[in-house]
Protein backbone atom coordinates (compact mmCIF):
# COMPACT_ATOMS: atom_id res chain seq x y z
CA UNK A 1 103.97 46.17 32.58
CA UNK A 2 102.12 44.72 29.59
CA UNK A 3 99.49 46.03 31.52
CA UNK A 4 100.19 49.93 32.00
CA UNK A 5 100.95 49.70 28.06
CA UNK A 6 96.93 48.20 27.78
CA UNK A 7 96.02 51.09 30.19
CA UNK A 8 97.53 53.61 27.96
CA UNK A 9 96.66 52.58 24.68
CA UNK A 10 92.59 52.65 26.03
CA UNK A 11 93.06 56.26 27.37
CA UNK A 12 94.95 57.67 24.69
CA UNK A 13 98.21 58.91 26.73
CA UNK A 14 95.72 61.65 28.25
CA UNK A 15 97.07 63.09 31.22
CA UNK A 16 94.15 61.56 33.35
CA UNK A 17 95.58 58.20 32.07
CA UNK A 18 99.14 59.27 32.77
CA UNK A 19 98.22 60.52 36.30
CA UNK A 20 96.80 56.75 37.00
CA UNK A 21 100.00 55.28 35.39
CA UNK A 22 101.48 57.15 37.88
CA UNK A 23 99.72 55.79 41.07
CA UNK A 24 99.54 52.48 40.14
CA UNK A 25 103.04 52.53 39.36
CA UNK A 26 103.72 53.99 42.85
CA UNK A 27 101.25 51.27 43.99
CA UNK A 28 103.26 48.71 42.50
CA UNK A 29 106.70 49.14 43.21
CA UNK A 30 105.67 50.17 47.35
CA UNK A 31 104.34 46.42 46.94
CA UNK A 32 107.64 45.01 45.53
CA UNK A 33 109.73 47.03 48.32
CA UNK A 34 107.56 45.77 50.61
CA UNK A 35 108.25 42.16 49.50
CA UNK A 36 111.44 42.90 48.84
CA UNK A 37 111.68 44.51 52.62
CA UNK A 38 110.38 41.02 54.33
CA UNK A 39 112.19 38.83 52.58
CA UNK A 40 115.24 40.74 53.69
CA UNK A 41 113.85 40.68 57.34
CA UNK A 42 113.35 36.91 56.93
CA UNK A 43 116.59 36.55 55.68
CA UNK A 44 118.31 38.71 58.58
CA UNK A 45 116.20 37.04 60.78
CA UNK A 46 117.51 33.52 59.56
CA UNK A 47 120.92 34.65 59.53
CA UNK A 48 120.69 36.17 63.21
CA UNK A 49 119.48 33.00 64.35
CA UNK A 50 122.02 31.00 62.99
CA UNK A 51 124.79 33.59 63.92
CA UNK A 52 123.04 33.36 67.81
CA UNK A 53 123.12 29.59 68.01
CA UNK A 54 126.44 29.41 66.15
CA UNK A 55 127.89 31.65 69.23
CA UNK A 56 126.20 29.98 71.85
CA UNK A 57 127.92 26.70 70.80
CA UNK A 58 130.73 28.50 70.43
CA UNK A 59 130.32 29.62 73.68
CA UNK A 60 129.58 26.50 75.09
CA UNK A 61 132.01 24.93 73.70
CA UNK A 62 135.13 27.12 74.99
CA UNK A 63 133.06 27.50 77.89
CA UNK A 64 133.54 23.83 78.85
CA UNK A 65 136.92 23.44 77.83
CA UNK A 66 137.79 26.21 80.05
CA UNK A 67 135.91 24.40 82.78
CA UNK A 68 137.73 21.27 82.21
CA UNK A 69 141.21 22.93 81.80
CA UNK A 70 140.68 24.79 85.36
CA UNK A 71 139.62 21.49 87.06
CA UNK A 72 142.73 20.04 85.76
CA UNK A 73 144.52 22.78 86.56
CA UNK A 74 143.13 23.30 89.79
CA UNK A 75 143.42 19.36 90.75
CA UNK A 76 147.02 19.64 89.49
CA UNK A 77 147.64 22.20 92.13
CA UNK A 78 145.69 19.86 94.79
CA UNK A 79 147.79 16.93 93.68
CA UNK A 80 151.19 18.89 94.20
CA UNK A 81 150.01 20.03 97.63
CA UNK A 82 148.86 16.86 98.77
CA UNK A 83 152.97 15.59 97.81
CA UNK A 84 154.56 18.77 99.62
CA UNK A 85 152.49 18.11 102.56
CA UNK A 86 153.58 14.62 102.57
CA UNK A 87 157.03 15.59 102.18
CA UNK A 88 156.97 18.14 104.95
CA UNK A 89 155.15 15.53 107.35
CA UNK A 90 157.95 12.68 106.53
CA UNK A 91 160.86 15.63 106.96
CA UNK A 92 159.55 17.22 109.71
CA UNK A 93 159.14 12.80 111.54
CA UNK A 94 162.58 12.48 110.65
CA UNK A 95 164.94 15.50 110.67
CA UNK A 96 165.72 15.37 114.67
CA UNK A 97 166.85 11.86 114.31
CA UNK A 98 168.75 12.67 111.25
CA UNK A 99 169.94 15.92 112.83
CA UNK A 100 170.92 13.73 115.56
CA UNK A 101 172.35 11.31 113.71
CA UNK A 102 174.75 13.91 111.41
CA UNK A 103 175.66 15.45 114.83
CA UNK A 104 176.76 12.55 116.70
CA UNK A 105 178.60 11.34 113.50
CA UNK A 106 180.46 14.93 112.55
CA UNK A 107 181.24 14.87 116.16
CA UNK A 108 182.87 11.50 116.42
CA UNK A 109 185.10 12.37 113.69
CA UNK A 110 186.05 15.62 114.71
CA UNK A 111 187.42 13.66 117.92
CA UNK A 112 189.45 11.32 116.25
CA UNK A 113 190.77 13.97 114.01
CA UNK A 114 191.68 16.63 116.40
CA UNK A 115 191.73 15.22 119.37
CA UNK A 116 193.57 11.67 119.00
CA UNK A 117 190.43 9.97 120.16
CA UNK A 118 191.96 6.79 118.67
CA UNK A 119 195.08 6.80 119.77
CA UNK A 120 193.84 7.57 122.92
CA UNK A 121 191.23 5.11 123.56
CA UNK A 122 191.23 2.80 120.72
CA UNK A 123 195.05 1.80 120.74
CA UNK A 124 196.03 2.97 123.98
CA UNK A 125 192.98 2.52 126.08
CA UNK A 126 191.33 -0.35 128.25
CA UNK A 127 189.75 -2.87 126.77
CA UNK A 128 186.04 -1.77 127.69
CA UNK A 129 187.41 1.73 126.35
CA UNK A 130 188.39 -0.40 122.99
CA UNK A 131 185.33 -2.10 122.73
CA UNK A 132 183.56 0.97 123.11
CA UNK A 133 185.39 2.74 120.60
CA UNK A 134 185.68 0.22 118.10
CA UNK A 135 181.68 -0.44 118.48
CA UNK A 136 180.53 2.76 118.91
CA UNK A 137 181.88 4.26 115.94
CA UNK A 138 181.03 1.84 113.90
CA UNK A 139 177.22 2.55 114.99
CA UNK A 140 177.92 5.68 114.17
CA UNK A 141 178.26 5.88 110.63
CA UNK A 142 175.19 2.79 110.65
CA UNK A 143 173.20 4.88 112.48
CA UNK A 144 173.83 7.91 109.52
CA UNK A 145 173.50 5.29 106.86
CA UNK A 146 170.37 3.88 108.55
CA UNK A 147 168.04 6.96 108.66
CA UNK A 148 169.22 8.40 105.21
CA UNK A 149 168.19 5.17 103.83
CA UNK A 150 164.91 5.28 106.13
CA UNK A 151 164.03 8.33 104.24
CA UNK A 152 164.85 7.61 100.89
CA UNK A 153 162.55 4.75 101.13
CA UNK A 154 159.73 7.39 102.72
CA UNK A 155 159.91 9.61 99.68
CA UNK A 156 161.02 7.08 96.61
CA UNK A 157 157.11 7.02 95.87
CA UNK A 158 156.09 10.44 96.26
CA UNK A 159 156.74 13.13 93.00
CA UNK A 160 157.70 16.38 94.50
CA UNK A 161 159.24 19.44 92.97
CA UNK A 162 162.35 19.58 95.40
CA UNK A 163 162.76 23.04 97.11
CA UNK A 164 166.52 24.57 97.80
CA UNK A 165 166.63 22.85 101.22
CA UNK A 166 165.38 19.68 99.92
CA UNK A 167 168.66 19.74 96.37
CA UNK A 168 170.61 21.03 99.12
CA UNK A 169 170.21 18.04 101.66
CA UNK A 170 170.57 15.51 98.14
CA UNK A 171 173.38 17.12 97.01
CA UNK A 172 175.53 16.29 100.20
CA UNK A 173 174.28 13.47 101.05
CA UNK A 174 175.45 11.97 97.80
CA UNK A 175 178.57 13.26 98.06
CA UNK A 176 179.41 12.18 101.25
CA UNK A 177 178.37 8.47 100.09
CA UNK A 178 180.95 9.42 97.57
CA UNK A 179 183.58 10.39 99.78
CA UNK A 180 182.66 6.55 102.04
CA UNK A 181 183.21 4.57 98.12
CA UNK A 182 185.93 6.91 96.68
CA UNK A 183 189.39 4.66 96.35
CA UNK A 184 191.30 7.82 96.10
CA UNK A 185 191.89 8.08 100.11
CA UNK A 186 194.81 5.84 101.07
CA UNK A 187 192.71 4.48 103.96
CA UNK A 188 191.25 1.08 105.17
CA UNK A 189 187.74 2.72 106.18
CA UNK A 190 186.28 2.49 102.52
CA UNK A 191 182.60 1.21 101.82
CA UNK A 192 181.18 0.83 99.26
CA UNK A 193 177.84 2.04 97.63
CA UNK A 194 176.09 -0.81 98.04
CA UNK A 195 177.74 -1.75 101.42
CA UNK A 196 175.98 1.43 102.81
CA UNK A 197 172.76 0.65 101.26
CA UNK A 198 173.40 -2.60 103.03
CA UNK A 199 174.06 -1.02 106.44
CA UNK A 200 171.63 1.47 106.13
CA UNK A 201 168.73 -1.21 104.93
CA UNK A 202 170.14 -3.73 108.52
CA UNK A 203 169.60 -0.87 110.98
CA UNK A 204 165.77 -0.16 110.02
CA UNK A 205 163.06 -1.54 112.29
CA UNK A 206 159.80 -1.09 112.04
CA UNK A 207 157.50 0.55 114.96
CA UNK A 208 153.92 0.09 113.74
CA UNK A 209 153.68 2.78 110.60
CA UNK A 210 156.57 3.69 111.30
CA UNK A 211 160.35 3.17 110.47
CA UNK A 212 162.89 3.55 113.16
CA UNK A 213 166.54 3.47 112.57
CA UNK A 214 168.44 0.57 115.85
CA UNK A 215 169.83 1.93 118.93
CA UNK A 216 172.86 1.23 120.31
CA UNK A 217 171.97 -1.89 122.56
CA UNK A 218 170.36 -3.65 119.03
CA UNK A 219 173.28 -2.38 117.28
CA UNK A 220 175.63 -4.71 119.26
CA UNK A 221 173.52 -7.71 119.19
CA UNK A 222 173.47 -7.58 115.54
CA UNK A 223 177.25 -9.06 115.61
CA UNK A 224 177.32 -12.82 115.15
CA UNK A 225 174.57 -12.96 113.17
CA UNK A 226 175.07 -14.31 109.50
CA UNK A 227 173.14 -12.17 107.57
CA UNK A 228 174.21 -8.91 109.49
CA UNK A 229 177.95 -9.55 108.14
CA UNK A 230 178.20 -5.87 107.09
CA UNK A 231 178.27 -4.95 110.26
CA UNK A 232 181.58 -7.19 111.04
CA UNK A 233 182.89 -5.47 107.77
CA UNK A 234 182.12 -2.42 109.55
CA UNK A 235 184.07 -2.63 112.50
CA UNK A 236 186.91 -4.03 111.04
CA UNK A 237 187.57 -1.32 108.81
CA UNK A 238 187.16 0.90 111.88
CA UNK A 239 190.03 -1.43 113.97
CA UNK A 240 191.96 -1.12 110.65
CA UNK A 241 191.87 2.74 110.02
CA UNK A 242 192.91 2.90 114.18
CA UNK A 243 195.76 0.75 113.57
CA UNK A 244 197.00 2.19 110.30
CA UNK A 245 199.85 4.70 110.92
CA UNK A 246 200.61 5.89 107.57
CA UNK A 247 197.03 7.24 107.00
CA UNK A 248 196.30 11.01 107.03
CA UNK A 249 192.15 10.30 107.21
CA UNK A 250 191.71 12.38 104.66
CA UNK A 251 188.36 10.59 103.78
CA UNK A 252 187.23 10.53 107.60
CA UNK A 253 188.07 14.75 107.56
CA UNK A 254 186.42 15.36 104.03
CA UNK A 255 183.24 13.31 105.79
CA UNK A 256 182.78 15.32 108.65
CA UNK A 257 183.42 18.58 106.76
CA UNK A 258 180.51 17.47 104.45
CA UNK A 259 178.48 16.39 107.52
CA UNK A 260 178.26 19.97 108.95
CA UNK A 261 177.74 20.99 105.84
CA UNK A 262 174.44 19.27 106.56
CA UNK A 263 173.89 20.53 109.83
CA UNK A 264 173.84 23.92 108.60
CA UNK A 265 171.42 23.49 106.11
CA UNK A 266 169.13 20.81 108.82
CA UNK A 267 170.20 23.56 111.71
CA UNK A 268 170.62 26.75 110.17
CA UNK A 269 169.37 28.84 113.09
CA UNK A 270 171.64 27.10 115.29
CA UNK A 271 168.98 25.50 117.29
CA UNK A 272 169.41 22.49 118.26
CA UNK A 273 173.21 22.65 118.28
CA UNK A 274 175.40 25.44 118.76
CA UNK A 275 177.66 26.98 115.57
CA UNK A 276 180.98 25.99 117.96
CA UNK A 277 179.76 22.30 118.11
CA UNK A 278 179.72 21.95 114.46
CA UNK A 279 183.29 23.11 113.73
CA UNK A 280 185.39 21.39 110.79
CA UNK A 281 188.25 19.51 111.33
């Protein structure tokens, strides 16, 4: 500035000196907008840049996490298959001999309820037929309380998110261990909770891998053992629910009802055992 005021003050304010003013004015402040102009660009620049890497990191950042959370996610879904499949493999090795064994069991009762089967063979009959009865029953509900037991120890360790079927099956078989332990049945055939543990736990074997629930044969040579005295318990309750007259069975008829209960939801197609072989006493 202090030199356009020099410039001016040699020429006199002429117009020739204005004129120059002029240009180098023009001259001058093109320069400063040009300076002016790149700095901005440097500064944009600078601030792209940062703004680019600041996203990328950004980027990268959710961009893992989202990685991470779908492995998780996606080994989470592994993890629960892997548990139904087991469960599916250990229900589909066991439900014919439970099937089976809630079957033979309903049926037994349903005998003795309708059909006199005690008083016809158990206090009336030959001793072989006595034997038999008194035995044979008594494996029966062992043989129930051996392969629920066998598969509550299958699936104790594995986390599952139970399907209908599977709440279903729980729910009755807990309340048919009720109904065994419940004092409110005026009846000698009462076991306990941890009696049927007990029963269930002395008719596993073991086949290999694999857990078996005793047959009959291995049944009867359990008696006279000491530590199979649950078994003698066993019988004697089933001698002493034959030999009571006053009782109504009322537990042994809620049982059975609750037994094919089970079948229906183990059998619900009727396959294995016709709807008319599963009626309720």
């Amino acid at each position: 500035m202090e030199f356009l005021q020099v410039l001016l003050a040699v020429f006199g304010g002429s117009a020739a000196a204005l004129a120059v003013v002029g240009v180098l004015a023009k001259l001058l402040i093109s320069q400063r907008l040009a300076q002016d102009l790149e700095r901005l660009r440097s500064r944009l620049k600078v601030e792209s840049d940062s703004l680019v890497e600041s996203t990328k990191s950004k980027l990268k950042v959710e961009g893992d996490l989202l990685v991470e959370s779908t492995k998780a996610e996606l080994a989470s879904r592994a993890r629960l298959e892997d548990r139904k499949f087991e469960m599916e493999q250990i229900m589909r090795r066991y439900k014919g001999p439970l099937l089976h064994a809630v079957y033979d069991l309903q049926s037994r009762l349903y005998n003795i309820l309708a059909n006199r089967f005690f008083e016809n063979y158990l206090t009336g009959g030959s001793p072989e037929q006595k034997h038999y009865v008194e035995h044979n029953t008594a494996f029966l509900i062992a043989q129930f309380f051996g392969w629920t037991e066998i598969i509550r120890q299958e699936v104790q360790f594995i986390e599952f998110a139970e399907s209908e079927k599977t709440h279903q099956l729980s729910d009755i078989r807990d309340e048919i261990y009720s109904l065994w332990q419940t004092d409110r049945f005026n009846d000698p055939l009462m076991i306990w909770a941890g009696e049927q543990r007990g029963i269930g736990e002395l008719m596993i074997e073991r086949q290999g891998e694999k857990l078996t629930c005793k047959g009959y044969a291995s049944f009867l040579r359990s008696f006279g053992a000491a530590q199979e005295q649950l078994m003698d318990r066993l019988t004697n309750a089933v001698l002493a629910s034959a030999a009571d007259q006053t009782t109504s069975h009322d537990r042994l008829r809620a049982v059975q009802n609750k037994l094919v209960d089970m079948l229906d939801v183990l059998d619900p197609e009727n396959v294995r055992f016709r709807k008319d072989w599963r009626t309720k006493a």
